[in-house]
N, C-alpha and C. Protein backbone atom coordinates (compact mmCIF):
# COMPACT_ATOMS: atom_id res chain seq x y z
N UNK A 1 78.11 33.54 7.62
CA UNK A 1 78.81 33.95 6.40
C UNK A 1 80.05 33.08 6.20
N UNK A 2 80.49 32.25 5.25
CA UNK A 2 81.15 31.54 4.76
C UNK A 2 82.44 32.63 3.87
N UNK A 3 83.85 32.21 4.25
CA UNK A 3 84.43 33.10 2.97
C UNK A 3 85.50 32.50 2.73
N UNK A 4 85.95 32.67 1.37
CA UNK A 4 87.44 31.91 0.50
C UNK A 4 88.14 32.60 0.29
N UNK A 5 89.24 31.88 -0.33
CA UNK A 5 90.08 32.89 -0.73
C UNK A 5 90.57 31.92 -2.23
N UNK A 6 90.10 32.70 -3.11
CA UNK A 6 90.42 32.36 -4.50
C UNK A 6 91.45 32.59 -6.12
N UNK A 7 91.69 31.93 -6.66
CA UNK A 7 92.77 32.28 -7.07
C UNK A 7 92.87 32.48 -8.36
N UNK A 8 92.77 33.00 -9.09
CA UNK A 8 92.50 33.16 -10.99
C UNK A 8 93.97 32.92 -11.81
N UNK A 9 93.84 32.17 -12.49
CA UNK A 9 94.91 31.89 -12.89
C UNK A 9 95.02 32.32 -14.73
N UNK A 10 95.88 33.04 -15.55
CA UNK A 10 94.75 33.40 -16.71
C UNK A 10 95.69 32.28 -17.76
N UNK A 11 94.76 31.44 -18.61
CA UNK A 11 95.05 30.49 -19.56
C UNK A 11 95.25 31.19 -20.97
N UNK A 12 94.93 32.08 -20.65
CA UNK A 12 95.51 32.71 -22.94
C UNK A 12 95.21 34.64 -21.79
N UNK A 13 96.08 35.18 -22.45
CA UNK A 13 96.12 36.68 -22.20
C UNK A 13 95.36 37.34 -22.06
N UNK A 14 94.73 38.16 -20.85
CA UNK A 14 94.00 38.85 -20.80
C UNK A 14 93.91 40.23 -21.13
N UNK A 15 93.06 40.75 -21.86
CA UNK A 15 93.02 42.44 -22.69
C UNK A 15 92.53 43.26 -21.51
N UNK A 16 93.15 44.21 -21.30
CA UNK A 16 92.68 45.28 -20.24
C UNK A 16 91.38 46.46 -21.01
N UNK A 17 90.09 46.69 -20.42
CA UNK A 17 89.42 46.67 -20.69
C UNK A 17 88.73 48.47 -20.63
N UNK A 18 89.81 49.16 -19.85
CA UNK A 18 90.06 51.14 -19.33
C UNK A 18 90.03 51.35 -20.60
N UNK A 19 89.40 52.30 -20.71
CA UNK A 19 89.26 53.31 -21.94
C UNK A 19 91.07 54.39 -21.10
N UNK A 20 91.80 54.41 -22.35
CA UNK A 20 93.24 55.31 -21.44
C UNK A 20 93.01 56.62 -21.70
N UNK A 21 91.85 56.91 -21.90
CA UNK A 21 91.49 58.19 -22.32
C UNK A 21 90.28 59.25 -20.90
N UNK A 22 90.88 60.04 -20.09
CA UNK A 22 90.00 60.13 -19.29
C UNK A 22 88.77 61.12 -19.25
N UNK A 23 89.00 61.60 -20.27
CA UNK A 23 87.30 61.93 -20.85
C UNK A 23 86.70 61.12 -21.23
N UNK A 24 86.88 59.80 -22.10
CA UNK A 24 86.16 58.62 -22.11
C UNK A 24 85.59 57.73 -21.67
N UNK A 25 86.66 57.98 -20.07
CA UNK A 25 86.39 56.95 -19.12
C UNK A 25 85.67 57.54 -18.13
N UNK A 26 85.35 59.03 -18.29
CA UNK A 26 84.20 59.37 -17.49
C UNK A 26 82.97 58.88 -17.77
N UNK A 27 82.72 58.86 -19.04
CA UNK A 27 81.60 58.20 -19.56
C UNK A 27 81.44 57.22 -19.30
N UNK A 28 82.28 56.43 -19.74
CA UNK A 28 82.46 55.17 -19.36
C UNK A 28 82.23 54.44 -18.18
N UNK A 29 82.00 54.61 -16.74
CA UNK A 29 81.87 54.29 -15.81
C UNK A 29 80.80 54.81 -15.45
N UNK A 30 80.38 55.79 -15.76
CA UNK A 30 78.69 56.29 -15.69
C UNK A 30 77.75 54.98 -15.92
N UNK A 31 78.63 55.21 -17.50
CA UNK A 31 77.45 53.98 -18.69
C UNK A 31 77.40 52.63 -17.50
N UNK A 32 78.65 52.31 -17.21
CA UNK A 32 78.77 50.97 -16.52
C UNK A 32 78.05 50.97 -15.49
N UNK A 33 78.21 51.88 -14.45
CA UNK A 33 77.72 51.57 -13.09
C UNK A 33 75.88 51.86 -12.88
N UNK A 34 75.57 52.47 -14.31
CA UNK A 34 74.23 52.50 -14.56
C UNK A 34 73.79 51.08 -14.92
N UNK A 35 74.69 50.36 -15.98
CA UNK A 35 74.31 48.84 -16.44
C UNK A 35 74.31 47.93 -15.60
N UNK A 36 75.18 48.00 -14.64
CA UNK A 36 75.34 47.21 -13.40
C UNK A 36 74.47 47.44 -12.39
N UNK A 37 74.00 48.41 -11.99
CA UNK A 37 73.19 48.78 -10.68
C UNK A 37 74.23 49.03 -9.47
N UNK A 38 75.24 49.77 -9.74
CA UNK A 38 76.42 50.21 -9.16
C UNK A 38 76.24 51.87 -8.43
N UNK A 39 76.02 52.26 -7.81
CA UNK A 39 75.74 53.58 -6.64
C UNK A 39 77.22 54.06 -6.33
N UNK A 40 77.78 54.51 -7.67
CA UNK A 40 78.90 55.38 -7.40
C UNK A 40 79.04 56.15 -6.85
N UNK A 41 79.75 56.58 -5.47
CA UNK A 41 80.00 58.02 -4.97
C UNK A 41 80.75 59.01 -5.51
N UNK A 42 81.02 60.03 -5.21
CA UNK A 42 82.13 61.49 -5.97
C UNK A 42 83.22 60.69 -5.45
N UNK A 43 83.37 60.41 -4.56
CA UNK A 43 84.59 59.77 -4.05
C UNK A 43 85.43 58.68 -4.67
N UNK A 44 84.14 57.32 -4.95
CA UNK A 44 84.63 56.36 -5.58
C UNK A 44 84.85 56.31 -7.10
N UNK A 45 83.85 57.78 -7.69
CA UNK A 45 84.79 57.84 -8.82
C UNK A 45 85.48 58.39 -9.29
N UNK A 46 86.36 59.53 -8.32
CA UNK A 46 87.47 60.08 -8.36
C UNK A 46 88.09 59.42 -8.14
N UNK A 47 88.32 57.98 -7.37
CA UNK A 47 89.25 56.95 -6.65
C UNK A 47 90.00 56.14 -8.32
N UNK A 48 88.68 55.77 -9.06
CA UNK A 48 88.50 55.28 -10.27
C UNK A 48 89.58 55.90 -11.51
N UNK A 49 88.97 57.01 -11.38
CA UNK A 49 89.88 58.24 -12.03
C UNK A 49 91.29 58.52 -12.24
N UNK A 50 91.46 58.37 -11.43
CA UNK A 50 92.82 58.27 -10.12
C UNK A 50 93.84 56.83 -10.88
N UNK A 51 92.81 56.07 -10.45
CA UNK A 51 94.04 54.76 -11.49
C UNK A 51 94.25 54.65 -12.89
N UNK A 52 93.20 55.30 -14.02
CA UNK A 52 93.46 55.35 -15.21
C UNK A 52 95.18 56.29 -15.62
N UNK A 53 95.52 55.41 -16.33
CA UNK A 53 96.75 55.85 -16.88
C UNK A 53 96.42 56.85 -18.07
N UNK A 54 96.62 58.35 -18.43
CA UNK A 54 96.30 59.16 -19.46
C UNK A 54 96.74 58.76 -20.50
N UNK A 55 96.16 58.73 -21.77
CA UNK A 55 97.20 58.20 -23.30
C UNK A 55 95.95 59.11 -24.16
N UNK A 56 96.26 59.73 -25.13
CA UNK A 56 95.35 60.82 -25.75
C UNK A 56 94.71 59.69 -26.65
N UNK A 57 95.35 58.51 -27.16
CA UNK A 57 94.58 57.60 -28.31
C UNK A 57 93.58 57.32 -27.24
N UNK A 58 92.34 57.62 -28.39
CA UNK A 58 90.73 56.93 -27.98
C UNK A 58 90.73 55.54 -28.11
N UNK A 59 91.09 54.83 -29.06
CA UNK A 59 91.10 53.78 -29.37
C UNK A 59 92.20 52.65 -28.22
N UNK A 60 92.56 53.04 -27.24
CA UNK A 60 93.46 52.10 -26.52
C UNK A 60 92.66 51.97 -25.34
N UNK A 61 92.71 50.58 -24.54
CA UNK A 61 92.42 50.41 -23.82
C UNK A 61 93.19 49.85 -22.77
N UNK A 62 93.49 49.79 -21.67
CA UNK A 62 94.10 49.18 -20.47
C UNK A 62 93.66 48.61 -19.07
N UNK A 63 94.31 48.57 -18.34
CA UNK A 63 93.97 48.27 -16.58
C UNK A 63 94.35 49.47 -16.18
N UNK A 64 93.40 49.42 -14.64
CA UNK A 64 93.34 50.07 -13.58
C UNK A 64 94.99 49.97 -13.00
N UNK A 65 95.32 50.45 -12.15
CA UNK A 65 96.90 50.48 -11.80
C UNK A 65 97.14 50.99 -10.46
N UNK A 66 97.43 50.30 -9.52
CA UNK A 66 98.05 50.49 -8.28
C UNK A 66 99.48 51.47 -8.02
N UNK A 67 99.86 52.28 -7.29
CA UNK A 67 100.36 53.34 -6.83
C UNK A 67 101.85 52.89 -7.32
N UNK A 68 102.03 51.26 -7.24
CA UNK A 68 103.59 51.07 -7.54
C UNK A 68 103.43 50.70 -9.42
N UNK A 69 102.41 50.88 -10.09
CA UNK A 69 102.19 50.58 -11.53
C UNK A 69 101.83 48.83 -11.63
N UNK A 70 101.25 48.35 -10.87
CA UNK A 70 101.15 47.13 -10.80
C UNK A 70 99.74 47.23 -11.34
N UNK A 71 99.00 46.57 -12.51
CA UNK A 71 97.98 46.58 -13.42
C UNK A 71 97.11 45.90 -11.83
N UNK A 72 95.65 45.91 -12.28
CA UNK A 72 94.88 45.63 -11.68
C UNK A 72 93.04 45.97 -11.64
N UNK A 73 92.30 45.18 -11.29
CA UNK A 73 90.82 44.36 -11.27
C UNK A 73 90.71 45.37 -10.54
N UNK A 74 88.86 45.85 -10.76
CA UNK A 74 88.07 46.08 -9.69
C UNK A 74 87.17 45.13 -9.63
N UNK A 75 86.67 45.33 -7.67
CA UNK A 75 85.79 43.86 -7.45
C UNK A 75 84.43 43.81 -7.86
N UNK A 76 83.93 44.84 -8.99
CA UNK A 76 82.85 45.05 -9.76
C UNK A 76 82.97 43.84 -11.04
N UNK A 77 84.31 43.73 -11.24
CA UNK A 77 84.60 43.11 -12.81
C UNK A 77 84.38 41.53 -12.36
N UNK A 78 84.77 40.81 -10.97
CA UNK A 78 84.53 39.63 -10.53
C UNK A 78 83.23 39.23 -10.39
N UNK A 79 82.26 39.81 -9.95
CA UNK A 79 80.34 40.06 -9.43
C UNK A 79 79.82 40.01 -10.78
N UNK A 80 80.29 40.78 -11.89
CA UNK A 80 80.40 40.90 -13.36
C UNK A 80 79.76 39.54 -13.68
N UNK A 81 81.68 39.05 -13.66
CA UNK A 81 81.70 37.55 -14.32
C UNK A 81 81.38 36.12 -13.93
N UNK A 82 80.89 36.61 -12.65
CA UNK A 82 80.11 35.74 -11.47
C UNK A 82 78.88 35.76 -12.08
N UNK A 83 77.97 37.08 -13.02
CA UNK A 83 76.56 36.97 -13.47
C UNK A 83 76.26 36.42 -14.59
N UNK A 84 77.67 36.60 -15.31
CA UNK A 84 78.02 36.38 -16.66
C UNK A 84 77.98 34.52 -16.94
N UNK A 85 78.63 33.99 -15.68
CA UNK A 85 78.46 32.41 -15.93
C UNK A 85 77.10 31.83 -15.32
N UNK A 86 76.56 33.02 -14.32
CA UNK A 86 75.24 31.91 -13.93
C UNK A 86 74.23 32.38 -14.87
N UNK A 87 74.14 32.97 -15.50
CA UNK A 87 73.46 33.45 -16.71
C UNK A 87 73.66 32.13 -17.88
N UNK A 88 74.79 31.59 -18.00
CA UNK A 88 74.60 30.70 -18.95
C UNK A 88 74.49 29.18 -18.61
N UNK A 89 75.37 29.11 -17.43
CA UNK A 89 74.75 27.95 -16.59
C UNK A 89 73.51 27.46 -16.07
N UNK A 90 72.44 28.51 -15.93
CA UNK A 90 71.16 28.61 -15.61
C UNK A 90 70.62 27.92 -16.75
N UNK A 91 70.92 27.64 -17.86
CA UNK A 91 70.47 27.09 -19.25
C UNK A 91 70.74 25.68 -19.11
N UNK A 92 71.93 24.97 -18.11
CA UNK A 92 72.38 23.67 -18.15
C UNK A 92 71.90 22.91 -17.31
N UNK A 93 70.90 21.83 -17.91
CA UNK A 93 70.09 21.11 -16.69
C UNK A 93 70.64 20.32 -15.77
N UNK A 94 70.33 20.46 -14.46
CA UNK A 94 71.08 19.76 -13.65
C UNK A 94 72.50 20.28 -12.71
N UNK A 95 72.67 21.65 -13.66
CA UNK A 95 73.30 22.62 -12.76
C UNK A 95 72.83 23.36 -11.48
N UNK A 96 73.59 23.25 -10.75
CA UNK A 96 73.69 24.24 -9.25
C UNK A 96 72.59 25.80 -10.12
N UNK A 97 73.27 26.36 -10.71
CA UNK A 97 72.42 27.77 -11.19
C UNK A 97 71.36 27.19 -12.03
N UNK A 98 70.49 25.83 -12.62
CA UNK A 98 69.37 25.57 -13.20
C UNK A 98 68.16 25.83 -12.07
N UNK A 99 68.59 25.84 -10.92
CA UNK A 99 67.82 26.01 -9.66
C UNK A 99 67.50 27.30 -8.86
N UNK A 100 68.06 28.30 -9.37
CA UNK A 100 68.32 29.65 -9.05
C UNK A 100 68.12 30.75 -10.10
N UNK A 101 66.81 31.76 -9.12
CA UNK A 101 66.32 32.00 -10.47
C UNK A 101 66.90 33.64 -10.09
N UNK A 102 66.73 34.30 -8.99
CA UNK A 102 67.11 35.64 -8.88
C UNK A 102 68.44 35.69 -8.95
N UNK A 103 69.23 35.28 -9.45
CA UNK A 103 70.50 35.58 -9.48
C UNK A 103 71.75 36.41 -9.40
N UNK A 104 71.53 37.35 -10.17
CA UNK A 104 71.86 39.12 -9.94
C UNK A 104 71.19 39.38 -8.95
N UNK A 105 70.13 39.37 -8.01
CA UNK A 105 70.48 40.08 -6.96
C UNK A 105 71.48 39.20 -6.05
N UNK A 106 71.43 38.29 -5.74
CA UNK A 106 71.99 37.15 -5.16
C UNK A 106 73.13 37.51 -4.88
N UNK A 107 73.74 37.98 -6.10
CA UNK A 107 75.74 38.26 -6.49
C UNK A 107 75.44 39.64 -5.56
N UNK A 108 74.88 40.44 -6.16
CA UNK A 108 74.65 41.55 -6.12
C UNK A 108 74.32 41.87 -4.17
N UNK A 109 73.76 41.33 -3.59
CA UNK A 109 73.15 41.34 -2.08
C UNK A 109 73.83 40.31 -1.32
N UNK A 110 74.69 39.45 -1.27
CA UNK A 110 75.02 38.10 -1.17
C UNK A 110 76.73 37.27 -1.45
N UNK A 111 77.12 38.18 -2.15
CA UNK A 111 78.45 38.02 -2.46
C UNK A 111 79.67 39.29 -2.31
N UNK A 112 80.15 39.14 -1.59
CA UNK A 112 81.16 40.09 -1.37
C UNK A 112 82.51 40.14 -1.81
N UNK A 113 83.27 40.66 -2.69
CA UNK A 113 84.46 40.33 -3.04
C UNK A 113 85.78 41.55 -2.49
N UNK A 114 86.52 40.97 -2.00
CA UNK A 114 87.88 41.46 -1.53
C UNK A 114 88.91 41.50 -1.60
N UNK A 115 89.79 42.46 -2.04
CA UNK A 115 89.94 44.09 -1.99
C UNK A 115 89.12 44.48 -3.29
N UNK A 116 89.22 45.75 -2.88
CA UNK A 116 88.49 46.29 -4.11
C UNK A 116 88.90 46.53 -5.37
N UNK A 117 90.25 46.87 -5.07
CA UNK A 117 91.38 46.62 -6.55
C UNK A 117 92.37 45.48 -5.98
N UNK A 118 92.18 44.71 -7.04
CA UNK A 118 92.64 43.25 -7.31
C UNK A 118 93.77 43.31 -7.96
N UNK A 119 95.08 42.90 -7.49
CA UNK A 119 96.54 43.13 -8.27
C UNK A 119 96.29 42.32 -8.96
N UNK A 120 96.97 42.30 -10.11
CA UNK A 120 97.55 41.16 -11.58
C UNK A 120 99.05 41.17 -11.41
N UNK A 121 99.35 40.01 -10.97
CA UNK A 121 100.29 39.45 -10.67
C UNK A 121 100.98 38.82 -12.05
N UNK A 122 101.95 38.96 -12.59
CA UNK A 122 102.47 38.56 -13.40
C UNK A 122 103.68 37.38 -13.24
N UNK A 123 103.85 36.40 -14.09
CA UNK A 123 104.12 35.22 -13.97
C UNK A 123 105.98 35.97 -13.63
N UNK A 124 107.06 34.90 -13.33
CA UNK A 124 108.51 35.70 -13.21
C UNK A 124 108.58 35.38 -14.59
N UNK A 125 109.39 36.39 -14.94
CA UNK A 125 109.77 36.72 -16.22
C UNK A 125 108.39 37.45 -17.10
N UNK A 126 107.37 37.43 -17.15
CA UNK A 126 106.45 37.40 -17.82
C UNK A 126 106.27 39.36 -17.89
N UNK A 127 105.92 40.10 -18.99
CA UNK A 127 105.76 41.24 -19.25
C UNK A 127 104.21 41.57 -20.01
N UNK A 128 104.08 43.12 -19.60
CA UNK A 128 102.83 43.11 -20.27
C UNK A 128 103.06 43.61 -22.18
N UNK A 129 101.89 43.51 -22.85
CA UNK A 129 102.40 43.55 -24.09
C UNK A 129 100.66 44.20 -24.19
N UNK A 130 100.67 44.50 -26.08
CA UNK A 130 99.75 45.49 -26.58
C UNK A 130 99.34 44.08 -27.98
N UNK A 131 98.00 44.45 -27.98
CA UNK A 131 97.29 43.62 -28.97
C UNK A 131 96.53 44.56 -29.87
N UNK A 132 96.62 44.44 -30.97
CA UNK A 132 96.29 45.65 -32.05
C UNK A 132 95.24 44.55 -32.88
N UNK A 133 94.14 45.34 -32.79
CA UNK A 133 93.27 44.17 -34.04
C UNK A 133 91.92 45.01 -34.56
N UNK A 134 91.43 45.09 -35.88
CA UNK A 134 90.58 45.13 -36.47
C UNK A 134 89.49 45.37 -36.07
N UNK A 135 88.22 46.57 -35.82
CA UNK A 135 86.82 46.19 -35.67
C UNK A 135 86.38 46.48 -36.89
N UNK A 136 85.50 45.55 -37.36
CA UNK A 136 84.59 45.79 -38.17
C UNK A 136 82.94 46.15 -37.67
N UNK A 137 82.36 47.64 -37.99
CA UNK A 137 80.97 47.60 -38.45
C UNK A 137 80.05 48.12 -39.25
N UNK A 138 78.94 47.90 -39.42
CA UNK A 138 78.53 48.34 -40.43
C UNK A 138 77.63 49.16 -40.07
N UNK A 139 77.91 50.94 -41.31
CA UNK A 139 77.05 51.84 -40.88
C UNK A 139 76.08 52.18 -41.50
N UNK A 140 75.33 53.20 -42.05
CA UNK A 140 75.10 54.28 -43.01
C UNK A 140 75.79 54.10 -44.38
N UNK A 141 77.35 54.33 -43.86
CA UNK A 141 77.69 54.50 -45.15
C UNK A 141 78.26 53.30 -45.85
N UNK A 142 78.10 51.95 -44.98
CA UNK A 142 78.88 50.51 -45.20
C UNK A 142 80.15 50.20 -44.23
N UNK A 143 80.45 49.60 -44.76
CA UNK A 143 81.19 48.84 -43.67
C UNK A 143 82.56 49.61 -43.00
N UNK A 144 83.00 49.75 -42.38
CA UNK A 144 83.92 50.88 -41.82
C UNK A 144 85.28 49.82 -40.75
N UNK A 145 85.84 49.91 -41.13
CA UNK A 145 87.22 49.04 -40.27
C UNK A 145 88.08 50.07 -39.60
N UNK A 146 88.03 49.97 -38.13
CA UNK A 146 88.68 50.42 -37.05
C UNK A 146 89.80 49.72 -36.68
N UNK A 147 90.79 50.27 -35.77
CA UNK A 147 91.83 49.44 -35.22
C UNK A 147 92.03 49.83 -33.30
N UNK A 148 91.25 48.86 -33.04
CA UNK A 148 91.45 48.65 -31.37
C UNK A 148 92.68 48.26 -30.83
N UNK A 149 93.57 48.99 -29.63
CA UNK A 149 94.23 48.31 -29.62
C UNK A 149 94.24 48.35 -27.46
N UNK A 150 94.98 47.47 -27.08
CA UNK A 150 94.53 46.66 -25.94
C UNK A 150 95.79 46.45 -24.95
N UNK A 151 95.70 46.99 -23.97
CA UNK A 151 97.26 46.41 -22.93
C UNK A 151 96.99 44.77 -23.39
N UNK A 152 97.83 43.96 -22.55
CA UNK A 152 97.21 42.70 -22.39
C UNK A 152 98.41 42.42 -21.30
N UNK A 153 98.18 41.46 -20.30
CA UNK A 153 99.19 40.48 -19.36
C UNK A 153 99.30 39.56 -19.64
N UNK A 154 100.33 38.49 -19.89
CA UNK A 154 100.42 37.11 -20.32
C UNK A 154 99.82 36.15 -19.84
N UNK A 155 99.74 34.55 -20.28
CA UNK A 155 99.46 33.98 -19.78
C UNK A 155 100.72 33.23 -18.05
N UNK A 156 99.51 33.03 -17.53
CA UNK A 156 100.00 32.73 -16.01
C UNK A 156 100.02 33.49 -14.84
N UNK A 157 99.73 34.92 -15.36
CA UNK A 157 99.32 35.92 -14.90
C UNK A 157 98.39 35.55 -13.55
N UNK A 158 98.19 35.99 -12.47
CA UNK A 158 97.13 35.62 -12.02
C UNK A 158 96.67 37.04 -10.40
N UNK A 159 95.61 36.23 -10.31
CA UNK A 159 94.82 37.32 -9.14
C UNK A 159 94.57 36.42 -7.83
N UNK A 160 94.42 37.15 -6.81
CA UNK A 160 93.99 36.53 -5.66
C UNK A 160 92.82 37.66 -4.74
N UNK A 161 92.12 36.97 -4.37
CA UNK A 161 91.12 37.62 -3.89
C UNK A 161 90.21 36.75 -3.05
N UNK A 162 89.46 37.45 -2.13
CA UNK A 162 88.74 36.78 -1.07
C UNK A 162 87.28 37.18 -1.53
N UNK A 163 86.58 35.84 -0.97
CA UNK A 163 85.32 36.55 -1.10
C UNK A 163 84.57 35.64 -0.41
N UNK A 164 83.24 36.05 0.26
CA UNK A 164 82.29 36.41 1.40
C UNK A 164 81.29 35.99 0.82
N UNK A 165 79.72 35.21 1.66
CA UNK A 165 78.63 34.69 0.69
C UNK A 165 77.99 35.14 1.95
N UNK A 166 76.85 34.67 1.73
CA UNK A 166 75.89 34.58 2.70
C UNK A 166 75.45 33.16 1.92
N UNK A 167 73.87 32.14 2.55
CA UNK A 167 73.95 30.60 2.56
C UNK A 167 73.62 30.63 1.40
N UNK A 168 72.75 31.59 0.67
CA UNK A 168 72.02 31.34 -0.26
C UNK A 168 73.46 31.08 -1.52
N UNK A 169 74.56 31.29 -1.44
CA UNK A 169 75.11 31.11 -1.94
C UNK A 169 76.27 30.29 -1.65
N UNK A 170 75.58 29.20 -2.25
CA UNK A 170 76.54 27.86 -1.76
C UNK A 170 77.97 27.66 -2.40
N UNK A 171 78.75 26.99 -1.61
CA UNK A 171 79.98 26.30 -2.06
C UNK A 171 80.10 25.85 -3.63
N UNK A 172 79.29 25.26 -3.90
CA UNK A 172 78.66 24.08 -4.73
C UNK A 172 78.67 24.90 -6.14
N UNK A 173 77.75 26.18 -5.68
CA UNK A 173 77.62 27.42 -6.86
C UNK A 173 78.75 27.85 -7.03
N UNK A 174 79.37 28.43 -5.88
CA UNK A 174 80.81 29.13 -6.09
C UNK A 174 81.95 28.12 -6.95
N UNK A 175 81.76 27.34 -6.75
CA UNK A 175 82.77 26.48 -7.89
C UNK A 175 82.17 26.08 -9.20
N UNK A 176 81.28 25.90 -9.26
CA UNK A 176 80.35 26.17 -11.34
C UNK A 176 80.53 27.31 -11.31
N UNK A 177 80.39 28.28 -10.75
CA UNK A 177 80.51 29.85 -11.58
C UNK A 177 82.02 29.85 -12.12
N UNK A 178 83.01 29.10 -11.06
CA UNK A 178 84.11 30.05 -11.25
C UNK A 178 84.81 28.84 -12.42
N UNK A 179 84.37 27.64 -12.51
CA UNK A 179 84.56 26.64 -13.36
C UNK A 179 84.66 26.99 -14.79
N UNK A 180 83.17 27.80 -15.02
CA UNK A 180 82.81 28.38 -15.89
C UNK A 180 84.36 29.45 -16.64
N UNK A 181 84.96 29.94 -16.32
CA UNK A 181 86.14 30.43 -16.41
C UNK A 181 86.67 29.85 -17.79
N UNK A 182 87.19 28.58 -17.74
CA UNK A 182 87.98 28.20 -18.34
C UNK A 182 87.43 28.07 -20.03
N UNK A 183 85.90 28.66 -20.13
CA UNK A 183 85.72 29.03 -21.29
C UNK A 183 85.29 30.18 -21.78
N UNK A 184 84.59 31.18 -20.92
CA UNK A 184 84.81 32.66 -20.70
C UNK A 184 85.17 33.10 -19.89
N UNK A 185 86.26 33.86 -19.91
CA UNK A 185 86.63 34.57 -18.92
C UNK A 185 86.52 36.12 -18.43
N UNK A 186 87.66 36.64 -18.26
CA UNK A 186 87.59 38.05 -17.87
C UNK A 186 88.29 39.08 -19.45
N UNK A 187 88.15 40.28 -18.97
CA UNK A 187 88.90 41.30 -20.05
C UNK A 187 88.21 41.55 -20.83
N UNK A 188 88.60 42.43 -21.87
CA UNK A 188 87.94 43.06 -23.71
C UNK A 188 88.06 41.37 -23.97
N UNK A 189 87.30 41.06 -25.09
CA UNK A 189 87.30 40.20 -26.39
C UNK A 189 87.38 38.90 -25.46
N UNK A 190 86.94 38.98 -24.79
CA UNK A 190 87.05 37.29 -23.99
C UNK A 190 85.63 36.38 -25.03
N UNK A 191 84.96 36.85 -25.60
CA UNK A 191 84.33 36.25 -26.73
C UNK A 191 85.11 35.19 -27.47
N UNK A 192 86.36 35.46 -27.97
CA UNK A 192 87.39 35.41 -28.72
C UNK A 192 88.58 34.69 -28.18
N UNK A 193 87.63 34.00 -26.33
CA UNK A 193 88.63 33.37 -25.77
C UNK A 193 90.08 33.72 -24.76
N UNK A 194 90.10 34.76 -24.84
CA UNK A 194 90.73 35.73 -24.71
C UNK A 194 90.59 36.08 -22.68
N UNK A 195 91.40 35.65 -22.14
CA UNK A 195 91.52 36.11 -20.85
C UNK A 195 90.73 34.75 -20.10
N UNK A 196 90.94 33.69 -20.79
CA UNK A 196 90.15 32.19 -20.06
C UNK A 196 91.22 32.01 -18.60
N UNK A 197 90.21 31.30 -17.62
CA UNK A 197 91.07 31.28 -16.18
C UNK A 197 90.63 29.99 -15.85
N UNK A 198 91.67 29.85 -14.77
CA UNK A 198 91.79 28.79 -14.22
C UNK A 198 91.42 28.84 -12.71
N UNK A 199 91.02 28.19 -11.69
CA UNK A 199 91.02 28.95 -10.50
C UNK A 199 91.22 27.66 -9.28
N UNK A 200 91.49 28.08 -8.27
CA UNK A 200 91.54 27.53 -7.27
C UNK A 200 91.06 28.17 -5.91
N UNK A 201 90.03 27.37 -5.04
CA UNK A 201 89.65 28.08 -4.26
C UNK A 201 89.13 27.28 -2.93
N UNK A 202 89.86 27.84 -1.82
CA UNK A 202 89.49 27.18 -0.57
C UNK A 202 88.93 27.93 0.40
N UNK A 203 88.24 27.11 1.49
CA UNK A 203 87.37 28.02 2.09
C UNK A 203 88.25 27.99 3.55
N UNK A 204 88.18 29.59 3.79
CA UNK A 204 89.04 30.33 5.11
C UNK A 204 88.62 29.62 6.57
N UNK A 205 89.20 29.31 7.56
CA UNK A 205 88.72 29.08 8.97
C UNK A 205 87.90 30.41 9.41
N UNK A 206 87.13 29.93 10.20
CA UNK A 206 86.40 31.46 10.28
C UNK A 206 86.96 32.03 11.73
């Protein structure tokens, strides 16, 4: 087993992605850990529970939050965006992931990420702020405009975290996935560019 220790660095602001509502976010982590193939215990999602910050607006979203209020990742959201780039890299010939076809299980059986809540480290001086914007969709009755609105951490912000492979998951991969970053990244609306990273990552003495 091979393991690093890696470093996310965020290039445009990342949107925190908690429903702040915790009847919502019961759902919410159901829905997820069903989409993911995630085997939640009572435990781990009372643990979950536990870090959502209460706010009665449905419409807001945030981060998870450590005991001193320090925003923060779970290591579900990294495995995530680890599937999220070999999924599109798998399309680019000549890529490390053009060669790899089970992939999700791979992340999933094969990649280990560490701690389980990931601090967001904020740049000195740097504060968190709220992003208010527009959804548009269309229903039944026509088009209907909502207003989402979003913690966010600035740019420079960043995370550190370790993580664990087994062979099938090479060096080689681990740096195209995480490469991949700097045009999708993490958070809400990263579509939109939104939470792009930067990373650096070396591998631990064993």
């Amino acid at each position: 087993m091979d393991t690093y220790s890696v470093t996310l660095t965020f290039m445009e602001p990342v949107l925190g992605t908690v429903p702040k509502n915790k009847e919502l976010y019961d759902d919410y982590i159901l829905a997820k850990a069903e989409r993911e193939g995630i085997d939640l215990s009572d435990d781990e999602k009372e643990q979950e529970l536990s870090t959502v910050k209460e706010l009665a607006d449905k419409r807001w979203t945030g981060f998870h939050t450590l005991d001193d209020g320090t925003p923060a990742i779970y290591d579900y959201a990294i495995r995530g965006f680890l599937k999220s780039a070999a999924y599109a890299m798998r399309k680019v010939p000549g890529s490390v992931s053009h060669g790899i076809r089970a992939y999700k299980k791979i992340i999933d059986t094969m990649v280990f990420v560490y701690p389980r809540l990931i601090p967001l480290v904020l740049p000195d001086g740097g504060e968190m702020g709220v992003l208010e914007r527009p959804l548009r969709a269309q229903t039944a009755q026509g088009e209907r405009v909502a207003l989402a609105i979003s913690d966010t951490c600035p740019v420079g912000t960043t995370m550190t975290f370790t993580v664990e492979v087994l062979a099938v998951a090479t060096e080689a991969w681990l740096h195209e996935l995480f490469s991949y970053g700097k045009r999708v990244g993490l958070g809400q609306w990263r579509s939109g560019s939104w939470g792009r990273v930067s990373y650096e990552m070396r591998r631990l003495d064993k």
